[in-house]
C-alpha atoms as a PDB file:
ATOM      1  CA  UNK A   1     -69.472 -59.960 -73.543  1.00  0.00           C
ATOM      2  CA  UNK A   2     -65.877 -59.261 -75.552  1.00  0.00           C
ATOM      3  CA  UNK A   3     -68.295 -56.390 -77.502  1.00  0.00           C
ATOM      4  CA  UNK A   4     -69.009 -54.712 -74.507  1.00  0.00           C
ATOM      5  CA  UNK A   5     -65.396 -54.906 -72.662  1.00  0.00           C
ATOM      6  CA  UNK A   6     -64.065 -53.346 -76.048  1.00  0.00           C
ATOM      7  CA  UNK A   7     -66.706 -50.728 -75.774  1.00  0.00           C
ATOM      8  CA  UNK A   8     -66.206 -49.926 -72.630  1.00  0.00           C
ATOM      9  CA  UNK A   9     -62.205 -49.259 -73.162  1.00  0.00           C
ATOM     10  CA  UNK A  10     -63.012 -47.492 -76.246  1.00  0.00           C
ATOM     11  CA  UNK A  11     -65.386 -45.534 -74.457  1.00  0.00           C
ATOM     12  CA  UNK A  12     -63.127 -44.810 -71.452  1.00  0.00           C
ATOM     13  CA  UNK A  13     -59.492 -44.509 -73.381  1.00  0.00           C
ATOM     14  CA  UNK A  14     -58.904 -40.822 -72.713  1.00  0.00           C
ATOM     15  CA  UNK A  15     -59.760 -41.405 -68.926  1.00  0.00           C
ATOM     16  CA  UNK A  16     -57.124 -44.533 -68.932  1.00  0.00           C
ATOM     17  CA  UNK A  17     -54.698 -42.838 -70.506  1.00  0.00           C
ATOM     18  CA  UNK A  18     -55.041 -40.153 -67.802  1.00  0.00           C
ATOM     19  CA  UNK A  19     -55.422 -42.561 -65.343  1.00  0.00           C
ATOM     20  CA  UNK A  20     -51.794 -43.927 -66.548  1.00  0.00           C
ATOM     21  CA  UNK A  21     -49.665 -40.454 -66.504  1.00  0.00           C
ATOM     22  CA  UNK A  22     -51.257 -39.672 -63.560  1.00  0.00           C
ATOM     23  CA  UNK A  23     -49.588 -42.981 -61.816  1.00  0.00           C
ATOM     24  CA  UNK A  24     -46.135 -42.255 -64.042  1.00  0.00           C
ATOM     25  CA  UNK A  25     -45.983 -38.950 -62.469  1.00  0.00           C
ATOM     26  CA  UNK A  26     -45.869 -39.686 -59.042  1.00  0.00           C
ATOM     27  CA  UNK A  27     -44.000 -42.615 -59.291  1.00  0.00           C
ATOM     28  CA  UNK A  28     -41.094 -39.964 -61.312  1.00  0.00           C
ATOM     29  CA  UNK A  29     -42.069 -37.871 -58.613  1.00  0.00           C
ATOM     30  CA  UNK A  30     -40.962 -40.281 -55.764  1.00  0.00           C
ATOM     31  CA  UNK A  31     -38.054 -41.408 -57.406  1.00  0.00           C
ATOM     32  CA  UNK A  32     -36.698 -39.024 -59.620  1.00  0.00           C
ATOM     33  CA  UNK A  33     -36.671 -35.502 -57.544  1.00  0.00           C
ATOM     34  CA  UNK A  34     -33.898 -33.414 -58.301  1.00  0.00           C
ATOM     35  CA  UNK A  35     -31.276 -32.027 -56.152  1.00  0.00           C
ATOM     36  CA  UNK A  36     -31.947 -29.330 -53.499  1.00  0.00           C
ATOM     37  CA  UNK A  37     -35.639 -29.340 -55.358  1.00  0.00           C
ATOM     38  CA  UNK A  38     -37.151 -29.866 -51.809  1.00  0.00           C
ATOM     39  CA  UNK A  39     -37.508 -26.337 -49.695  1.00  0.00           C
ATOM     40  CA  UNK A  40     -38.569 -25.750 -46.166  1.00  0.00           C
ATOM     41  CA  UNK A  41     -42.171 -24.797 -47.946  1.00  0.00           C
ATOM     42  CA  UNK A  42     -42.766 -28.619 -49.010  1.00  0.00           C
ATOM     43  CA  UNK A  43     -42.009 -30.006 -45.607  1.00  0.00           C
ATOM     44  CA  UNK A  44     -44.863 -29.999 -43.418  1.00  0.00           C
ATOM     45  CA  UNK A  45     -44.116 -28.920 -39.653  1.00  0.00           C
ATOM     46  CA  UNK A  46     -42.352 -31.520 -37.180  1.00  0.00           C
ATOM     47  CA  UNK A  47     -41.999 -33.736 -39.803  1.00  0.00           C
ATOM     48  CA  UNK A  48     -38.133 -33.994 -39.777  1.00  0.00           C
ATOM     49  CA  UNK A  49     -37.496 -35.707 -36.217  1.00  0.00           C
ATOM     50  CA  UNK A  50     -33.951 -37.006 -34.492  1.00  0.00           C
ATOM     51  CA  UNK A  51     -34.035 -40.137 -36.366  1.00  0.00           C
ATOM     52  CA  UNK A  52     -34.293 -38.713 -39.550  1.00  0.00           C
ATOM     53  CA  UNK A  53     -31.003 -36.151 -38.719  1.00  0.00           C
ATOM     54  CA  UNK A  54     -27.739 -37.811 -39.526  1.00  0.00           C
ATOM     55  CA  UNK A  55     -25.297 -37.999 -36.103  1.00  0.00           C
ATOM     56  CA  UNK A  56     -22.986 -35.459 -36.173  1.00  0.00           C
ATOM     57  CA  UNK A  57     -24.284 -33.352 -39.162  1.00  0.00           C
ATOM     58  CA  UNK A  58     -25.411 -30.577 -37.087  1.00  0.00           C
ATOM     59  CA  UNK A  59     -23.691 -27.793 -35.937  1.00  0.00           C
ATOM     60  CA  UNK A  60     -23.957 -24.731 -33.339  1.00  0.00           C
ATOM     61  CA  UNK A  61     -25.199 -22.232 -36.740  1.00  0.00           C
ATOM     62  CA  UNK A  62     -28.114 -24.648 -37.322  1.00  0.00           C
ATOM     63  CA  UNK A  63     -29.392 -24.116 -33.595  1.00  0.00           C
ATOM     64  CA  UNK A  64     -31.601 -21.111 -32.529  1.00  0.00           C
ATOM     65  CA  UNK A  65     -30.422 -18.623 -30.104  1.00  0.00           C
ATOM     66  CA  UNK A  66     -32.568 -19.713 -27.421  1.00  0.00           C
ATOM     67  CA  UNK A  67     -31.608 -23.461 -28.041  1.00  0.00           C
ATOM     68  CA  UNK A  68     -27.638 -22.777 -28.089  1.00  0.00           C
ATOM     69  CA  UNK A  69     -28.695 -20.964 -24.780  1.00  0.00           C
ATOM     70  CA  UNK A  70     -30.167 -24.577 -23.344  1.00  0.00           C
ATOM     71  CA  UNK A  71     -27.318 -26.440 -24.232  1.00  0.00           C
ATOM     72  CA  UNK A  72     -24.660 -23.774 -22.482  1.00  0.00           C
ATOM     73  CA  UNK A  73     -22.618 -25.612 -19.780  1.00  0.00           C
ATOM     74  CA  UNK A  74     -21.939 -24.148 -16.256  1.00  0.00           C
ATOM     75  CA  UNK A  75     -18.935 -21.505 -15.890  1.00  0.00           C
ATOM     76  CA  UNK A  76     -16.004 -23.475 -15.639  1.00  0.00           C
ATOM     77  CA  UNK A  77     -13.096 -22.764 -12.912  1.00  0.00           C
ATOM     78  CA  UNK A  78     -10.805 -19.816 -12.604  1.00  0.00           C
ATOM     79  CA  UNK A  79      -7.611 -20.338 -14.269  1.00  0.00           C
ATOM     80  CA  UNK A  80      -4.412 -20.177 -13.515  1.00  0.00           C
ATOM     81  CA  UNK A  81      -2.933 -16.572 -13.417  1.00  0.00           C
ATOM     82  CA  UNK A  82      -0.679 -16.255 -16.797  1.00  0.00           C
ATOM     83  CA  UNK A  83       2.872 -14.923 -15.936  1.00  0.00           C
ATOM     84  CA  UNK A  84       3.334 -11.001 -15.462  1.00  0.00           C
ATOM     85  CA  UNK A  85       3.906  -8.557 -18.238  1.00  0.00           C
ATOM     86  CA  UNK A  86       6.744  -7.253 -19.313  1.00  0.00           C
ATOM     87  CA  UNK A  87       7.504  -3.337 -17.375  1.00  0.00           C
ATOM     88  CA  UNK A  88       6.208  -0.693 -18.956  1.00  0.00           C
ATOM     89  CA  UNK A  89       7.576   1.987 -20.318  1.00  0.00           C
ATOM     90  CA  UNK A  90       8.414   5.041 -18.244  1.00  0.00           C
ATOM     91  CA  UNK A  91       5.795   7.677 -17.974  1.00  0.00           C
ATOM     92  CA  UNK A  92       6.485  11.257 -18.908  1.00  0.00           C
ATOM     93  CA  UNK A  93       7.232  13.307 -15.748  1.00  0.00           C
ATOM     94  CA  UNK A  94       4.327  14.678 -13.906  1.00  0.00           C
ATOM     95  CA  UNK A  95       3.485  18.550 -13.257  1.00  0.00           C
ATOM     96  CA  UNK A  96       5.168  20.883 -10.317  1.00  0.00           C
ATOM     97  CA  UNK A  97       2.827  20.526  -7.499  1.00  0.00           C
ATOM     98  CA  UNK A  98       1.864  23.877  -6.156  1.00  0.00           C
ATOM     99  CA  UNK A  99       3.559  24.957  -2.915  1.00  0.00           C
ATOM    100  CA  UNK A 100       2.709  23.489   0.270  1.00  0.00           C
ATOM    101  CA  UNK A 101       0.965  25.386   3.320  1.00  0.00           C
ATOM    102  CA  UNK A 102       3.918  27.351   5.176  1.00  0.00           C
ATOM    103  CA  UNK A 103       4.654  25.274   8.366  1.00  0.00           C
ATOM    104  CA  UNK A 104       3.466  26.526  11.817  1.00  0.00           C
ATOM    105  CA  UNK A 105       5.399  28.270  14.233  1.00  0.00           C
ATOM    106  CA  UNK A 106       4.768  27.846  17.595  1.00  0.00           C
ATOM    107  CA  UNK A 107       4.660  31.577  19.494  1.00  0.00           C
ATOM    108  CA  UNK A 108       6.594  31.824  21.465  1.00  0.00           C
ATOM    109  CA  UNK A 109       9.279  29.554  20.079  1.00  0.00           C
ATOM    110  CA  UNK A 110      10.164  26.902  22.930  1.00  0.00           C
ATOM    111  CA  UNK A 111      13.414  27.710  24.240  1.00  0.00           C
ATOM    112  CA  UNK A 112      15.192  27.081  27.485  1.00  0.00           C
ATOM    113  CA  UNK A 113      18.411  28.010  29.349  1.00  0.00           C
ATOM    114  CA  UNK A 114      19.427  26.622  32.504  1.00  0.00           C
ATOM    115  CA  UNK A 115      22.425  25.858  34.606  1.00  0.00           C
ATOM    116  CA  UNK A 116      23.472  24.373  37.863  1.00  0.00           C
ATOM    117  CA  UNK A 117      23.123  26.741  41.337  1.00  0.00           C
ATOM    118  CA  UNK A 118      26.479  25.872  42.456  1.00  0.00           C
ATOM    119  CA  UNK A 119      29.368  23.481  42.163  1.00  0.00           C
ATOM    120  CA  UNK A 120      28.183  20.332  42.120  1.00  0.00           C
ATOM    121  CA  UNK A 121      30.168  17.145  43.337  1.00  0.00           C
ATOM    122  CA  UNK A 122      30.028  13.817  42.006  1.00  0.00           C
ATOM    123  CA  UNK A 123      31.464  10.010  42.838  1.00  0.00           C
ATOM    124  CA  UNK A 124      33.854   8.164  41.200  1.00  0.00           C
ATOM    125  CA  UNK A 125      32.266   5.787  38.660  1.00  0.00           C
ATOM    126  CA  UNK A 126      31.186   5.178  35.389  1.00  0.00           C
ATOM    127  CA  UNK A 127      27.630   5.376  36.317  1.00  0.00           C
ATOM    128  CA  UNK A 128      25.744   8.943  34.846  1.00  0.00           C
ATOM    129  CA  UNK A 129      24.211  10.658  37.637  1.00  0.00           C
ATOM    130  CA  UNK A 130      21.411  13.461  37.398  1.00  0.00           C
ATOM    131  CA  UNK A 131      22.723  17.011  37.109  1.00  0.00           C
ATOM    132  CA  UNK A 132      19.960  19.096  38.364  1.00  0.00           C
ATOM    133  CA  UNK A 133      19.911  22.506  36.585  1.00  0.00           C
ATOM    134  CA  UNK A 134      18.146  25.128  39.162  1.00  0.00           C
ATOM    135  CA  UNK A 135      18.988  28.404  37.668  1.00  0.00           C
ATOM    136  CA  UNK A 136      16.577  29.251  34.884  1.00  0.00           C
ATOM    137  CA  UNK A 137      17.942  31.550  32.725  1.00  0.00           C
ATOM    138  CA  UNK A 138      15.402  31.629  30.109  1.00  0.00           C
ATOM    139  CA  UNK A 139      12.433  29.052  29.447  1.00  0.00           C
ATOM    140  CA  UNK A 140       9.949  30.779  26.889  1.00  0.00           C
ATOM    141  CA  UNK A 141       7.340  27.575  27.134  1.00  0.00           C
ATOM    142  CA  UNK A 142       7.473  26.197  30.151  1.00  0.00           C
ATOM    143  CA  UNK A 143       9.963  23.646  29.146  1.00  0.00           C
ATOM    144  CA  UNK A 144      11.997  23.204  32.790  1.00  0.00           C
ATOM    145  CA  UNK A 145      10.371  22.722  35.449  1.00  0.00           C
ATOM    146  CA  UNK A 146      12.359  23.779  39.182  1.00  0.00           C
ATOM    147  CA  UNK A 147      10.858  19.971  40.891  1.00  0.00           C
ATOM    148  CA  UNK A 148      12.441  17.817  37.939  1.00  0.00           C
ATOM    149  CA  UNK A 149      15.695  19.871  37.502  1.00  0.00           C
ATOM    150  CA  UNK A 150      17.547  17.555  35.381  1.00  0.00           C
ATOM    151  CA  UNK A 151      14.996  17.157  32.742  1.00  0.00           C
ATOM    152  CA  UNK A 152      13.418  18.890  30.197  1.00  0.00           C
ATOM    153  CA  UNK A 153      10.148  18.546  28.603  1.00  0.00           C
ATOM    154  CA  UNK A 154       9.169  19.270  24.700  1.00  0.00           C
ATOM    155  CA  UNK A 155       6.243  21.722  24.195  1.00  0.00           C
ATOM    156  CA  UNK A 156       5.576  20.556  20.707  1.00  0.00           C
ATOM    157  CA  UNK A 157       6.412  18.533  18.036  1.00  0.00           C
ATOM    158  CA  UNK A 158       9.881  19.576  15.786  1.00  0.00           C
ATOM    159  CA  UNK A 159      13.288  19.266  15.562  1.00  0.00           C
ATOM    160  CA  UNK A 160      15.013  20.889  18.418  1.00  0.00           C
ATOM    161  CA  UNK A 161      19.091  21.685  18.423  1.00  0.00           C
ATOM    162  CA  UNK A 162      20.444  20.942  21.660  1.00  0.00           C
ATOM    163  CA  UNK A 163      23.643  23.158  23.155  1.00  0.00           C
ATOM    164  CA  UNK A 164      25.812  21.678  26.081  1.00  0.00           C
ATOM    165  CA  UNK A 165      29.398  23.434  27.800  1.00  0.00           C
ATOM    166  CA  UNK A 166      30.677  21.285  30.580  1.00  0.00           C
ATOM    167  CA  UNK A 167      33.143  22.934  33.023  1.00  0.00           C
ATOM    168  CA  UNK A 168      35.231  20.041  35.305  1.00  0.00           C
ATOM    169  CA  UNK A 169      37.137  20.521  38.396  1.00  0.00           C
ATOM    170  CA  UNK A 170      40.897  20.687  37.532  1.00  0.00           C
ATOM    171  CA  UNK A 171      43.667  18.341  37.859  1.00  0.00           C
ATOM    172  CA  UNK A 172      41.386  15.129  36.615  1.00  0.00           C
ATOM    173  CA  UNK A 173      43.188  12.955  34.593  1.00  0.00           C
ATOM    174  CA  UNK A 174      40.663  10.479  33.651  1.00  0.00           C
ATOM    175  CA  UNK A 175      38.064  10.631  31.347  1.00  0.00           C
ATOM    176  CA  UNK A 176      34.485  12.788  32.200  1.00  0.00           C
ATOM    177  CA  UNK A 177      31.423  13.149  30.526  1.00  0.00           C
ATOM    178  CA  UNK A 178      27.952  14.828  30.386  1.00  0.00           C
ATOM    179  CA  UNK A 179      25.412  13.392  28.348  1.00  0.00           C
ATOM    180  CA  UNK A 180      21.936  14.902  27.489  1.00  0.00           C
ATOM    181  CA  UNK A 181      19.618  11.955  26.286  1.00  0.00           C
ATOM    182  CA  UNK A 182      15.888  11.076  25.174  1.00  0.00           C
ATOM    183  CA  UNK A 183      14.363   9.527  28.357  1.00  0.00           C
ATOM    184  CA  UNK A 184      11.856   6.980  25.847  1.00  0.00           C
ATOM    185  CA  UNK A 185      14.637   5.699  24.068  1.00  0.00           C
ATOM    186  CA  UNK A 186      17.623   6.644  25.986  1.00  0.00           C
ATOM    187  CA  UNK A 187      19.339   8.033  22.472  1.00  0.00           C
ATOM    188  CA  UNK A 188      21.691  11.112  22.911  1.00  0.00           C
ATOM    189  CA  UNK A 189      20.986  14.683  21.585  1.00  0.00           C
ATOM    190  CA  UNK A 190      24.390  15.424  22.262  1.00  0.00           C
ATOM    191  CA  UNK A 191      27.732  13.615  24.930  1.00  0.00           C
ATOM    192  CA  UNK A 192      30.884  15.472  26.185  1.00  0.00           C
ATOM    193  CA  UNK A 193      33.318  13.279  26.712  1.00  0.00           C
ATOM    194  CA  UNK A 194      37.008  14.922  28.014  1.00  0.00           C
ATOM    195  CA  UNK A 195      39.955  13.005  29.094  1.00  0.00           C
ATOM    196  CA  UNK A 196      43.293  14.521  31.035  1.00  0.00           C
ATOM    197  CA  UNK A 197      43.530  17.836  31.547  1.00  0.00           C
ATOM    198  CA  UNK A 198      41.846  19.566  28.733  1.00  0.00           C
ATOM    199  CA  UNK A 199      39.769  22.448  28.993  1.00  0.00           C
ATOM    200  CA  UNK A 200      36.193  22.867  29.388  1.00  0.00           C
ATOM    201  CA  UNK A 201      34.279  21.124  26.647  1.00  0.00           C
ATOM    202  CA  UNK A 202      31.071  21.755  24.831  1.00  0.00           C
ATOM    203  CA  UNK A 203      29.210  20.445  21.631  1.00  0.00           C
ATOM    204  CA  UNK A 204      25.632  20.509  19.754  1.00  0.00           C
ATOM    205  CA  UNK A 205      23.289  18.189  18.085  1.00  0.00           C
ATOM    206  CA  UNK A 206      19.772  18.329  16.557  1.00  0.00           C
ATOM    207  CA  UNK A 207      17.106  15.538  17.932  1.00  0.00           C
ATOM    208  CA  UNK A 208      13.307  14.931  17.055  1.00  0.00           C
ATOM    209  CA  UNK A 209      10.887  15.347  19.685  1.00  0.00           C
ATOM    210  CA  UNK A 210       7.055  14.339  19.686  1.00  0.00           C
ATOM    211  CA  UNK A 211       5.442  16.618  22.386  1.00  0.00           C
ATOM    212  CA  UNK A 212       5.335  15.580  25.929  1.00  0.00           C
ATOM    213  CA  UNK A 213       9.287  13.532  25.293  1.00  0.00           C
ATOM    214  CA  UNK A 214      11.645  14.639  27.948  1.00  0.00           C
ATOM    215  CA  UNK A 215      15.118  14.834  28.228  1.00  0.00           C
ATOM    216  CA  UNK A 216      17.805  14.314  30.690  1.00  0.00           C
ATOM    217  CA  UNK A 217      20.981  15.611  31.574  1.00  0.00           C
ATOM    218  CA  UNK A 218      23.118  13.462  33.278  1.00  0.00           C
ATOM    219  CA  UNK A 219      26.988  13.288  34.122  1.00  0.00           C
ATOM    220  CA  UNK A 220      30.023  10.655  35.038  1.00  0.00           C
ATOM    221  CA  UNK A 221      33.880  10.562  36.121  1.00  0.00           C
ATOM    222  CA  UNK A 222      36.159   8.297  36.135  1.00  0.00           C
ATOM    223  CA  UNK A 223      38.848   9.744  38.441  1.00  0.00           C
ATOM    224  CA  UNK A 224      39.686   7.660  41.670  1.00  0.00           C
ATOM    225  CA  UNK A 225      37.583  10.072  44.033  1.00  0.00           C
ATOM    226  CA  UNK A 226      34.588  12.712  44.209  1.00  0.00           C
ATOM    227  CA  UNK A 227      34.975  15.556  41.369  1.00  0.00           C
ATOM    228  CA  UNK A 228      33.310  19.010  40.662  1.00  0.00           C
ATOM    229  CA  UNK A 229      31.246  20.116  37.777  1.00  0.00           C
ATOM    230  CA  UNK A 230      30.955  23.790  37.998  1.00  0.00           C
ATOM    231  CA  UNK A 231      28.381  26.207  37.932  1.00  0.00           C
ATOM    232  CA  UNK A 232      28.769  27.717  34.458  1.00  0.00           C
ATOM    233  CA  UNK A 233      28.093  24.151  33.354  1.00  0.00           C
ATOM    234  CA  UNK A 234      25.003  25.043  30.686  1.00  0.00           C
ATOM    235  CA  UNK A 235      22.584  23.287  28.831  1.00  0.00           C
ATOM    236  CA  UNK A 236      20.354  25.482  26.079  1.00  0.00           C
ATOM    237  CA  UNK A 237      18.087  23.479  24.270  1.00  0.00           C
ATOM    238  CA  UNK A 238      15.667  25.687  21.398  1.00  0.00           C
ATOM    239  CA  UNK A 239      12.610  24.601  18.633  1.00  0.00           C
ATOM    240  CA  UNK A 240      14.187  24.964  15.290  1.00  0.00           C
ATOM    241  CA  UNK A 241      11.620  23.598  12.481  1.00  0.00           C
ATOM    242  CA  UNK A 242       8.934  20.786  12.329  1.00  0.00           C
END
């Protein structure tokens, strides 16, 4: 029996031997691998799973696009505004503009001249009281009209330059005045106001009127009874620009 074990090893030693570096090699293998020897060609697919990743050892490069796109959170709130910038510099000055459209006339320009009829009394008081003007000398628009006397009526839109003369009954003392106002607002285009004896009295002013706004002449005296306010009392009122 020993004759044939030994014959059958001495038969077989080249395939033991093998047998025995075969085993030595993978065991080497398994044990002894060398550093960064192992490349994503030895590893078979999904064989590196969550439990064999170390917490924490990953980071954002590692993911794929379309897996850094899964993990994106919703868009967070709007911020506070950050404090305002410092002012800017000045910028350089801008080019002439070319010239404007010339500004419309109105044909025939509005203008109106009227006075009172006659001598016209009024009370004692401080209280303005119509002056109706019934002689037209002039109205080029339609501006007076003979059933309102005292007022006058804009054409158009534009400045307008109002012209008043007052001429008082003599021997008043106390202090007179004719007005000529904007009925919307009640503001004055131009007030006479004479005290004692001085002469007749007259004065100018420029007021903005839309078209359609009126105005009003009106007049007040503050002796102790009824005075005159004479006929070549006049009120001229004419368009002058937009």
């Amino acid at each position: 029996m020993r004759i044939s074990v030994f014959q059958h090893l001495r038969s077989n030693v080249v395939g033991y031997l093998a047998l025995f570096v075969a085993l030595g090699g993978t065991s080497y293998a398994a044990t002894q691998l060398p550093k960064n020897s192992v490349k994503a060609k030895q590893i078979a697919p999904n064989a590196v799973t969550s439990s064999k990743v170390k917490n924490g050892s990953l980071v954002a490069d590692d993911l794929s696009p379309a897996a850094r796109a899964v993990l994106q959170g919703q868009t967070g709130a709007t911020g506070p505004a950050g404090p305002a910038g410092a002012k800017g510099e000045k910028g350089d000055k801008g080019e002439k503009g070319e010239p404007g459209a010339p500004a419309s006339v109105p044909s025939p320009t509005p203008f109106v001249d009227i006075h009172p009829t006659g001598t016209l009394t009024f009370p004692a008081g401080p209280s303005l009281t119509s002056v109706p003007m019934t002689t037209e000398v002039e109205d080029t628009a339609n501006m007076h009209d003979a059933s309102v006397p005292e007022r006058i009526t804009a054409p158009v839109a534009g400045l307008y330059l109002v012209t008043a003369y007052a001429s008082w009954g003599a021997g008043a003392t106390n202090a007179r005045t004719l007005r000529v106002r904007r009925v919307s607002d009640d503001e004055s285009a131009v007030e006479l106001i004479q005290t004692g004896s001085n002469p007749p009295q007259s004065g100018s002013g420029v007021i903005r009127l839309a078209a359609g706004d009126q105005l009003e002449i009106g007049a007040a005296q503050g002796t102790l009874s009824s005075l005159s306010l004479y006929s070549s009392t006049r009120v001229r009122v004419a368009w002058i620009g937009n």
